[in-house]
C-alpha atoms as a PDB file:
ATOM      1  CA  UNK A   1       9.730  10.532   2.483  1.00  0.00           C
ATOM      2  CA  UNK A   2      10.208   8.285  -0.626  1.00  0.00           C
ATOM      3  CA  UNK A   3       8.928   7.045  -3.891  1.00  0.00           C
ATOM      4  CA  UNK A   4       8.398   3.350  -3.173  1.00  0.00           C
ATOM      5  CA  UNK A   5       8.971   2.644  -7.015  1.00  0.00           C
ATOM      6  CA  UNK A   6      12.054   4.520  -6.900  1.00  0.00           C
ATOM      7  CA  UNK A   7      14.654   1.991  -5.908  1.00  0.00           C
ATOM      8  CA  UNK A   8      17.214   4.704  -5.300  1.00  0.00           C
ATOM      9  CA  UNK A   9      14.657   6.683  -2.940  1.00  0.00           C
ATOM     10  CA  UNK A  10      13.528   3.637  -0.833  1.00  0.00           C
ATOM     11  CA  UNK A  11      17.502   2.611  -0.710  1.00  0.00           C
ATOM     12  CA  UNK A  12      18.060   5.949   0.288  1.00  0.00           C
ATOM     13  CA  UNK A  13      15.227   6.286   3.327  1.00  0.00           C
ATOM     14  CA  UNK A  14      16.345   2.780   4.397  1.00  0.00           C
ATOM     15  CA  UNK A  15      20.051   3.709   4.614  1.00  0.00           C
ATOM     16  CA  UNK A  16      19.407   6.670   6.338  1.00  0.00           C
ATOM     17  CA  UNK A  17      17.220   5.499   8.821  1.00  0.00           C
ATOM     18  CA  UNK A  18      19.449   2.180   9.260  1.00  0.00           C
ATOM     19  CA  UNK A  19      22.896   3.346   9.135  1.00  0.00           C
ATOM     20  CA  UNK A  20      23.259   7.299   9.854  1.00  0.00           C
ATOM     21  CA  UNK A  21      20.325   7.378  12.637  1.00  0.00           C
ATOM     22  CA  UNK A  22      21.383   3.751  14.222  1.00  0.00           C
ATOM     23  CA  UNK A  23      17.540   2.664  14.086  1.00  0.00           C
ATOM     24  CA  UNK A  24      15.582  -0.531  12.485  1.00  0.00           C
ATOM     25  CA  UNK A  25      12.624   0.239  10.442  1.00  0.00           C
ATOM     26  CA  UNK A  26       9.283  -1.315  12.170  1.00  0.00           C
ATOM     27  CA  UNK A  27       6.829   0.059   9.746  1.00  0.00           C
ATOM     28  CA  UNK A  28       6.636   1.811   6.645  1.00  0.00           C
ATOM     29  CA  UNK A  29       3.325   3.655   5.360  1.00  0.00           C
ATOM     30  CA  UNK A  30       3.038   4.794   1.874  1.00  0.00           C
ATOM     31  CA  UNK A  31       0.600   5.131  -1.188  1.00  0.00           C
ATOM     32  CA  UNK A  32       2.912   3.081  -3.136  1.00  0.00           C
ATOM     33  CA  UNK A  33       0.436   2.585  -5.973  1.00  0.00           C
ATOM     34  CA  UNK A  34       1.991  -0.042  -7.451  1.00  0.00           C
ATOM     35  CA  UNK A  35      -1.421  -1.925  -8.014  1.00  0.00           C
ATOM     36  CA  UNK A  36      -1.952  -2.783 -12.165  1.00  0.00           C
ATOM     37  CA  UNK A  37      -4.614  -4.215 -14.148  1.00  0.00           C
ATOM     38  CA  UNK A  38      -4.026  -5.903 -17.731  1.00  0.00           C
ATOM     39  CA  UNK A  39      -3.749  -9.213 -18.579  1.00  0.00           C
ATOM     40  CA  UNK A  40      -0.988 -11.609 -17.346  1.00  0.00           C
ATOM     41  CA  UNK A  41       0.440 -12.060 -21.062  1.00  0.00           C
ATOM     42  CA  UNK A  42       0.208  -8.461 -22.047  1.00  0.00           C
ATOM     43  CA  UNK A  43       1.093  -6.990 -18.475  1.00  0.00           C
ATOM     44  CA  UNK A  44       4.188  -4.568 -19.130  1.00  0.00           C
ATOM     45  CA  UNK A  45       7.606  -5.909 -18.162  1.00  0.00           C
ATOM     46  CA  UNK A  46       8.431  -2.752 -16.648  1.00  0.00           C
ATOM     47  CA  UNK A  47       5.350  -2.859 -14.595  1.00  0.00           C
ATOM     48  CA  UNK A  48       6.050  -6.716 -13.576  1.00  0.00           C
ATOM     49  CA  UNK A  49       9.385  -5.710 -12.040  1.00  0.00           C
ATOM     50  CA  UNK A  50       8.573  -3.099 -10.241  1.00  0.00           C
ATOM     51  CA  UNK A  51       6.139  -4.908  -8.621  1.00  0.00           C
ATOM     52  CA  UNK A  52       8.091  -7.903  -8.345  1.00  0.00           C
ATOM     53  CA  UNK A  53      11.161  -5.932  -6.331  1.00  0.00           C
ATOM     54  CA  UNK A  54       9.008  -6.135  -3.492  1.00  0.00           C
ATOM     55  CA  UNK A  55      10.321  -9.146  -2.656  1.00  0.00           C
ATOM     56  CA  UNK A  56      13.276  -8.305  -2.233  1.00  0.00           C
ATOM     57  CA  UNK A  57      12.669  -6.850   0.513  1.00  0.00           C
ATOM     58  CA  UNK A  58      12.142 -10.121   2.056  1.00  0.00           C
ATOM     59  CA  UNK A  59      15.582 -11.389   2.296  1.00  0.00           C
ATOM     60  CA  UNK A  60      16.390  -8.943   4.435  1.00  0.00           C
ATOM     61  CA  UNK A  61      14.067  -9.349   6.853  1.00  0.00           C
ATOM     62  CA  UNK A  62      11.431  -6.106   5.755  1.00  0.00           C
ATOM     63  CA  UNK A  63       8.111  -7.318   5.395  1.00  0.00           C
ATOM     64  CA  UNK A  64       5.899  -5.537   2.429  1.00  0.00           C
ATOM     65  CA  UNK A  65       2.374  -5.877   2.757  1.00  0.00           C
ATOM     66  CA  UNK A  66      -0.516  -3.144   1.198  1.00  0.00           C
ATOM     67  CA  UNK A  67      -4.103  -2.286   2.269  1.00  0.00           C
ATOM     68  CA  UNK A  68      -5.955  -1.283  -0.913  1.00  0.00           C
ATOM     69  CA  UNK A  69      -9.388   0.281   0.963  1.00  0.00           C
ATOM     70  CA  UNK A  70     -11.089   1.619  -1.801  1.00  0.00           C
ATOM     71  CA  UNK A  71     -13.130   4.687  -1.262  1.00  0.00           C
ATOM     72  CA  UNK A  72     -12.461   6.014   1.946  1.00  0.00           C
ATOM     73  CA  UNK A  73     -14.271   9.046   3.388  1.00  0.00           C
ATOM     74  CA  UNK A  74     -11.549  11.459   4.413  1.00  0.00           C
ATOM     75  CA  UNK A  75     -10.809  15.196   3.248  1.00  0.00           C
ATOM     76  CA  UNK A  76      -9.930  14.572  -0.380  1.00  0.00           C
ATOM     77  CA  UNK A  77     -12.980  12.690  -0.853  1.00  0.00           C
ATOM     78  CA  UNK A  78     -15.341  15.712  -0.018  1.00  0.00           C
ATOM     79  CA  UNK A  79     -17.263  17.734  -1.955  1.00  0.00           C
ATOM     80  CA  UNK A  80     -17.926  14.959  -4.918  1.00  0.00           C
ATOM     81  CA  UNK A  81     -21.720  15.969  -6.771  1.00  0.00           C
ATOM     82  CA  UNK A  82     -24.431  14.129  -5.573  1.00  0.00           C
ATOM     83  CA  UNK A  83     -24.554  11.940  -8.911  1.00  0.00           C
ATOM     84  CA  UNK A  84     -20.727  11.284  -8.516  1.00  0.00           C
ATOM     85  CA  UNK A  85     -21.095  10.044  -4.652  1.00  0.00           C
ATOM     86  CA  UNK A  86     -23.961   7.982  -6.278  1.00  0.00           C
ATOM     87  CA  UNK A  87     -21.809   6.003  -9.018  1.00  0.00           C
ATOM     88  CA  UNK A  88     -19.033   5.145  -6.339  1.00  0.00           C
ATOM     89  CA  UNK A  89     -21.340   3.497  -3.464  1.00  0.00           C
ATOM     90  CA  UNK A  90     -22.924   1.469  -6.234  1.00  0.00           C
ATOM     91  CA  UNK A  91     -19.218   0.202  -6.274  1.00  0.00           C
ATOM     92  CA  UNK A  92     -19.096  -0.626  -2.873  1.00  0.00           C
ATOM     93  CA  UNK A  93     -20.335  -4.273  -1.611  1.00  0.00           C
ATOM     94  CA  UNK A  94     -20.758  -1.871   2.114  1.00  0.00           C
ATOM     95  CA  UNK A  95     -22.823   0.271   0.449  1.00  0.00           C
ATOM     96  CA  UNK A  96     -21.508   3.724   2.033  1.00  0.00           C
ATOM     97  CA  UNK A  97     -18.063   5.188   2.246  1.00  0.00           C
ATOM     98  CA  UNK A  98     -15.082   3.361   4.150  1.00  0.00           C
ATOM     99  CA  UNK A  99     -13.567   5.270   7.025  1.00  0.00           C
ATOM    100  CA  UNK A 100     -10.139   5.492   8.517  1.00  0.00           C
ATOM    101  CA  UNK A 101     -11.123   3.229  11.748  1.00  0.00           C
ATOM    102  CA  UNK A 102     -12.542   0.385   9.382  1.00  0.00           C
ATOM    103  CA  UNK A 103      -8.721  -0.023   8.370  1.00  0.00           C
ATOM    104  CA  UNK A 104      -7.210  -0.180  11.455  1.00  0.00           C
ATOM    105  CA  UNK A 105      -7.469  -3.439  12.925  1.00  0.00           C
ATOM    106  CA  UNK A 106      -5.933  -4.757   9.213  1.00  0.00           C
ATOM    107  CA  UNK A 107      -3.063  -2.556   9.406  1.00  0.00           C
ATOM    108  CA  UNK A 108      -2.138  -3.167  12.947  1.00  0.00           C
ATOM    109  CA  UNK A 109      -2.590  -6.787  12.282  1.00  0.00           C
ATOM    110  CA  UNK A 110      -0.128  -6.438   9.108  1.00  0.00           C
ATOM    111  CA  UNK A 111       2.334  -4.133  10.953  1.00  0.00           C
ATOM    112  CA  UNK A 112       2.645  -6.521  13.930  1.00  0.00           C
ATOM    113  CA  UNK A 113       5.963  -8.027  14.870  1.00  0.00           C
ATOM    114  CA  UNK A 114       7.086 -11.699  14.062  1.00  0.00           C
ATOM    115  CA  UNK A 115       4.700 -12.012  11.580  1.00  0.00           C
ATOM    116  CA  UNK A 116       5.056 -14.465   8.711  1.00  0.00           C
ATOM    117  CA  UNK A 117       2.899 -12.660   7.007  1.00  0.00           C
ATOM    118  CA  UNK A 118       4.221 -11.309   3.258  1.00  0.00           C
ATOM    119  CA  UNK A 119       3.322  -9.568  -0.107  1.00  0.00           C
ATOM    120  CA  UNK A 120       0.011  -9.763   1.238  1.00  0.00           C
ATOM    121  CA  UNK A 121      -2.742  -7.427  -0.073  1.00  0.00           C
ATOM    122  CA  UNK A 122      -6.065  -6.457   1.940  1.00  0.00           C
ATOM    123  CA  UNK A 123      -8.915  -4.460  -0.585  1.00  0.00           C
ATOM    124  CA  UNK A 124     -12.195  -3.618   1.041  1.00  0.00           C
END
């Protein structure tokens, strides 16, 4: 397990995986959270990069693409007030909660192999 923003930590996972385990990575899953909203001209530098290291990841071969699904109906989602549940589906185009199946067919279709397909980001 790793901190995607952590260089060191991904480096680390990578290497291990890689080099002392003789393996290739195929796919990756984390909450890397690395999503930010401010304006272009005031967006923090420090936010830009780490953001912009993703790309990196390109050159050697890794493939870094995010599903950003919104609110999705699982355990940590239960138990909201009625009012609160409320607020968040008037949020959602769908009008009820996503579920874990909705996201499937995206992710497989991201994590397949020989896919040209990079820095990509999927929000429901």
């Amino acid at each position: 397990m790793c901190d995607l923003p952590v260089r060191t930590d991904v480096l680390a996972i990578i290497s291990h995986i890689c080099v002392a385990e003789g393996r290739k990575v195929d796919i990756l899953v984390s909450c890397g959270g690395i999503a930010r909203r401010a304006p272009a001209v005031t967006f923090p530098d420090d936010k830009r990069d780490a953001a912009v290291r993703f790309n990196e990841w390109m050159e050697r071969g890794i493939c870094v693409n995010a599903l950003a699904p919104g609110y999705v109906e699982t355990g940590l989602t239960k138990g909201y007030s009625e009012e609160r549940e409320r607020m968040i589906l008037d949020r959602v185009p769908a009008g009820r909660w996503g579920r874990p199946h909705d996201l499937a067919a995206a992710a497989v279709d991201l994590a397949g192999r020989g896919r040209y397909v990079f820095a990509a980001l999927i929000r429901a």
